[in-house]
N, C-alpha and C. Protein backbone atom coordinates (compact mmCIF):
# COMPACT_ATOMS: atom_id res chain seq x y z
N UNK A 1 59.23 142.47 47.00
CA UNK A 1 60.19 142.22 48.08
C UNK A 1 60.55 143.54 48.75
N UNK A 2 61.01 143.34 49.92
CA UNK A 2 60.95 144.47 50.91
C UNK A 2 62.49 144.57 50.93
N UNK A 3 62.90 145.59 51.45
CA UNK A 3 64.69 146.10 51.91
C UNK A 3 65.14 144.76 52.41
N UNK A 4 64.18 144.61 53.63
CA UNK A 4 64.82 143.14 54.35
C UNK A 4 65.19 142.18 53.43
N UNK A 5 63.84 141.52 52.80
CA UNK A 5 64.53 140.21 51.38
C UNK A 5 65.63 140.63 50.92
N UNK A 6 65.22 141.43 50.37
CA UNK A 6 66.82 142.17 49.31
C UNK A 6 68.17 142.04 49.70
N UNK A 7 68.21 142.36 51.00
CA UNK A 7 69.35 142.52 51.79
C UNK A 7 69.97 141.16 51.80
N UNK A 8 68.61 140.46 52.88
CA UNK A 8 69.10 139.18 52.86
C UNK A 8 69.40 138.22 51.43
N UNK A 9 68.97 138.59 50.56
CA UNK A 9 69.33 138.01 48.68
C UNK A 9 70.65 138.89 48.08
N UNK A 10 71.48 139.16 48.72
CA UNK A 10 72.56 140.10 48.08
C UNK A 10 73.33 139.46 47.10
N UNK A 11 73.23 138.28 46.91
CA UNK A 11 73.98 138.01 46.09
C UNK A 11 72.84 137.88 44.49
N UNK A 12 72.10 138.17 44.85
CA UNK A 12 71.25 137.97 43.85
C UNK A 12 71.28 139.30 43.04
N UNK A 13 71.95 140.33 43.67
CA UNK A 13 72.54 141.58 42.56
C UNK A 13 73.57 141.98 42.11
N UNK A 14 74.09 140.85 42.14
CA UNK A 14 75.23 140.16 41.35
C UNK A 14 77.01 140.60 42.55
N UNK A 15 77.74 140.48 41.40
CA UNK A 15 78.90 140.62 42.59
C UNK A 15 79.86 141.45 42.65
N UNK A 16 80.13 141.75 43.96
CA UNK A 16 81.24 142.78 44.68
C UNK A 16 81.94 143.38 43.46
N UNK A 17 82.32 144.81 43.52
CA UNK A 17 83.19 145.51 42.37
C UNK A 17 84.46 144.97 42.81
N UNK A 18 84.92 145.05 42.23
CA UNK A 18 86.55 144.98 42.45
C UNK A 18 86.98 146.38 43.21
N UNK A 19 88.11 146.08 44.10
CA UNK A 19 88.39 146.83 44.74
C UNK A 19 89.95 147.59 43.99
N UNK A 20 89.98 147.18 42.79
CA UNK A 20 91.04 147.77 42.38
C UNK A 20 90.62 148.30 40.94
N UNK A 21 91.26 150.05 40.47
CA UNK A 21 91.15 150.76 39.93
C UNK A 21 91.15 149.98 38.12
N UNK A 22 90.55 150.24 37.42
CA UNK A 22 90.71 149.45 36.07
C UNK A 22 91.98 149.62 34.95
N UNK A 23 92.31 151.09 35.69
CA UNK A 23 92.91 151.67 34.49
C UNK A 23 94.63 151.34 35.58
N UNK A 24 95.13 151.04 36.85
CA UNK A 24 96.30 150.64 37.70
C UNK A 24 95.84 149.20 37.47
N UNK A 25 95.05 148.62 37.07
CA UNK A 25 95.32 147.28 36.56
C UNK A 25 95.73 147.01 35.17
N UNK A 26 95.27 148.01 34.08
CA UNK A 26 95.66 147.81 32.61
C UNK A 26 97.25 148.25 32.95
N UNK A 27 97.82 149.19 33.20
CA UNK A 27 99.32 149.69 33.41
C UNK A 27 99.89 148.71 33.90
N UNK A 28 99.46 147.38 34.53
CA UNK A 28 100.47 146.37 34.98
C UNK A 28 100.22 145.76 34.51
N UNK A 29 99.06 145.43 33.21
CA UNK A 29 99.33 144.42 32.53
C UNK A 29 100.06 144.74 30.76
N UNK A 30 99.91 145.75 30.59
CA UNK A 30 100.25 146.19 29.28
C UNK A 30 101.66 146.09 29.08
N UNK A 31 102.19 146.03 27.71
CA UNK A 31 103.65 146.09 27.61
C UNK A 31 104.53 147.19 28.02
N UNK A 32 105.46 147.58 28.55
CA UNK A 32 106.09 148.64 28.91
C UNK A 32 106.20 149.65 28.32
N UNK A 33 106.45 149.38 27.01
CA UNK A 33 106.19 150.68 25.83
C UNK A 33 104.97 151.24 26.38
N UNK A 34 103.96 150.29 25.99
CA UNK A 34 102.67 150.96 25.88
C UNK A 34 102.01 151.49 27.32
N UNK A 35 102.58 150.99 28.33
CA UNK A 35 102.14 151.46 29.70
C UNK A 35 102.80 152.87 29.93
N UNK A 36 104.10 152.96 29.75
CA UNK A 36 104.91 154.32 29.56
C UNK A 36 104.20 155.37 28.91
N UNK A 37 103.89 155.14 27.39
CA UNK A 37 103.31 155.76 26.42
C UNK A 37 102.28 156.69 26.75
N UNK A 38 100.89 155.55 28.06
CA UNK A 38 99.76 155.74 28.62
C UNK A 38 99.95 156.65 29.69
N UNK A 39 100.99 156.62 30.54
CA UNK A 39 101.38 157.43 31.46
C UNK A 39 101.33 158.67 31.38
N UNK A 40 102.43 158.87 29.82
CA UNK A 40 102.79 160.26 29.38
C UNK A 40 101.56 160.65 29.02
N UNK A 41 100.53 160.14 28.35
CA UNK A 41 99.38 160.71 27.90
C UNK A 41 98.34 160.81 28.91
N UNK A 42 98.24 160.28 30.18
CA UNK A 42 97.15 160.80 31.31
C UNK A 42 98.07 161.91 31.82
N UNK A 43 99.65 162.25 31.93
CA UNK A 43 100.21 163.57 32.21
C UNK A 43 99.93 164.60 31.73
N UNK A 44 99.43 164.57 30.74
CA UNK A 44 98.94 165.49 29.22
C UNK A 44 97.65 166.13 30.25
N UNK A 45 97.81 167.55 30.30
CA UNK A 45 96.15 167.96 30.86
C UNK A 45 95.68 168.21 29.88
N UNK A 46 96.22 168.74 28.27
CA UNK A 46 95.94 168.88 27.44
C UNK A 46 95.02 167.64 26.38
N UNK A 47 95.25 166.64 27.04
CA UNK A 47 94.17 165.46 26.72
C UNK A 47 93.16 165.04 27.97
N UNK A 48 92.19 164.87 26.69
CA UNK A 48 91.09 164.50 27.93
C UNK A 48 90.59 163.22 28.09
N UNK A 49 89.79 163.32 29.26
CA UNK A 49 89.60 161.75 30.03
C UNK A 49 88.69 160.76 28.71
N UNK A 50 87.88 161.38 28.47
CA UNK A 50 87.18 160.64 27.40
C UNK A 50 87.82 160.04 26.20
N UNK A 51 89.12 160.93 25.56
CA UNK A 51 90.09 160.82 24.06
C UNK A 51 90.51 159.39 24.70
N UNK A 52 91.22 159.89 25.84
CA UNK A 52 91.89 158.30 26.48
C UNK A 52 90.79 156.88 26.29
N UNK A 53 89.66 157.30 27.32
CA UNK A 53 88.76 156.29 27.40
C UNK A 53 88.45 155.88 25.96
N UNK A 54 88.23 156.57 25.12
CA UNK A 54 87.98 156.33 23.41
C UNK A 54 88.75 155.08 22.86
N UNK A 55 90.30 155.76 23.00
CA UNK A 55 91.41 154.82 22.22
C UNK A 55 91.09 153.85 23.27
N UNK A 56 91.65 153.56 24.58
CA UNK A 56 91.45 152.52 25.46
C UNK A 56 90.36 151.49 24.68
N UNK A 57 88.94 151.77 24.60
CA UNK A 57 88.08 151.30 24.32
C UNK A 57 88.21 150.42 22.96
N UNK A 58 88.38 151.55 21.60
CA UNK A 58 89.15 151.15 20.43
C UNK A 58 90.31 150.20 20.32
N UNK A 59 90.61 149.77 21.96
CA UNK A 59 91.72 148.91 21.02
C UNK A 59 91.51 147.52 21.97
N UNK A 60 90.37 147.40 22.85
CA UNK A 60 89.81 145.80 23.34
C UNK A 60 90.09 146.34 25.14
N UNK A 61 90.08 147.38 25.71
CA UNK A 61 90.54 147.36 26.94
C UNK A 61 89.26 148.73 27.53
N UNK A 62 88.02 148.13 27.97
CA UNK A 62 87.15 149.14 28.78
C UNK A 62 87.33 149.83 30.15
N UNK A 63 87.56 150.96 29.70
CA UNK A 63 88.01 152.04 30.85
C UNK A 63 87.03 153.08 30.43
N UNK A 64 86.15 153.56 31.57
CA UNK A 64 85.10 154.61 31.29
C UNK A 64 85.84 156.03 31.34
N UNK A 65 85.75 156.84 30.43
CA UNK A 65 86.17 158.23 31.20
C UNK A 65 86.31 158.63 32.53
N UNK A 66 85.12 158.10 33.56
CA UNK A 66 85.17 158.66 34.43
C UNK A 66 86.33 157.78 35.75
N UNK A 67 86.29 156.49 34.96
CA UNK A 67 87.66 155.32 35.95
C UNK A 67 88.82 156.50 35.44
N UNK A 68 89.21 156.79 34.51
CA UNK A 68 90.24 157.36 33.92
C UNK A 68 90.30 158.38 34.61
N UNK A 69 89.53 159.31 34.49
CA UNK A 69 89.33 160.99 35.21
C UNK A 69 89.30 160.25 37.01
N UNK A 70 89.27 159.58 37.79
CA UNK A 70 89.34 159.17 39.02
C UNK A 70 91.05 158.80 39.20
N UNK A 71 91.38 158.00 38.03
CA UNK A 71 92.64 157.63 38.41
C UNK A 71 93.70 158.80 38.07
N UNK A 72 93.14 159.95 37.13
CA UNK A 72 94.53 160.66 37.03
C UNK A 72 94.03 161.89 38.00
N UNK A 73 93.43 161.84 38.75
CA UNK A 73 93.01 163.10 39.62
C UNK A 73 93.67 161.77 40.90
N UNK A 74 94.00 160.97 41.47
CA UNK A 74 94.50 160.48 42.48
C UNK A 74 94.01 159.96 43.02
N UNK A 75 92.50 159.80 43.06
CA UNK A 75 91.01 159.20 43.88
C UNK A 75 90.86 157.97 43.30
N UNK A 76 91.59 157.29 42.52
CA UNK A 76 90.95 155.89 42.14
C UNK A 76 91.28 154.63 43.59
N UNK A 77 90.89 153.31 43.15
CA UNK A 77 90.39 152.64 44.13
C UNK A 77 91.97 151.89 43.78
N UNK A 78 92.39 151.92 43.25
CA UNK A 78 93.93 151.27 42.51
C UNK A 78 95.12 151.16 43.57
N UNK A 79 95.79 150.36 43.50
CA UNK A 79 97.17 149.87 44.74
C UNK A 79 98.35 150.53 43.18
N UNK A 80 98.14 151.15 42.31
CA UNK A 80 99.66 151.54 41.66
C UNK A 80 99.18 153.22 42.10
N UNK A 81 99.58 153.83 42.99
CA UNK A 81 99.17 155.52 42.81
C UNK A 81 100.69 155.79 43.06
């Protein structure tokens, strides 16, 4: 198949990202403790994007380092900045 098919088959590569940040969607859904908690620890420069992404991961909630490192540098795709 050529650019053209493809184009015209777009849904056939599956679907649209979400337009909102992963890690300003976990903070509004998490309990307040623990959203607070998360806050103070992406304030931390002294922790890094990956430790976060680690525990995140470790405890049922996938956030890549690099969603993480986007959202605490200010560039994420997220409506909580």
């Amino acid at each position: 198949m050529g650019l053209l098919d493809d184009l015209s088959n777009v849904e056939a590569f599956g679907k649209a990202q979400s337009n909102y940040c992963g890690v300003c969607t976990l903070l509004g859904e998490l309990p307040a403790e623990e959203s607070k908690l998360l806050h103070s620890r992406m304030a931390d420069p002294k922790v890094s994007h990956t430790a976060l992404s680690r525990i995140l991961k470790e405890n049922g909630y996938s956030i890549s380092d690099g969603v993480m490192g986007r959202h605490r540098r200010g560039v994420c795709s997220g409506v909580a900045k």
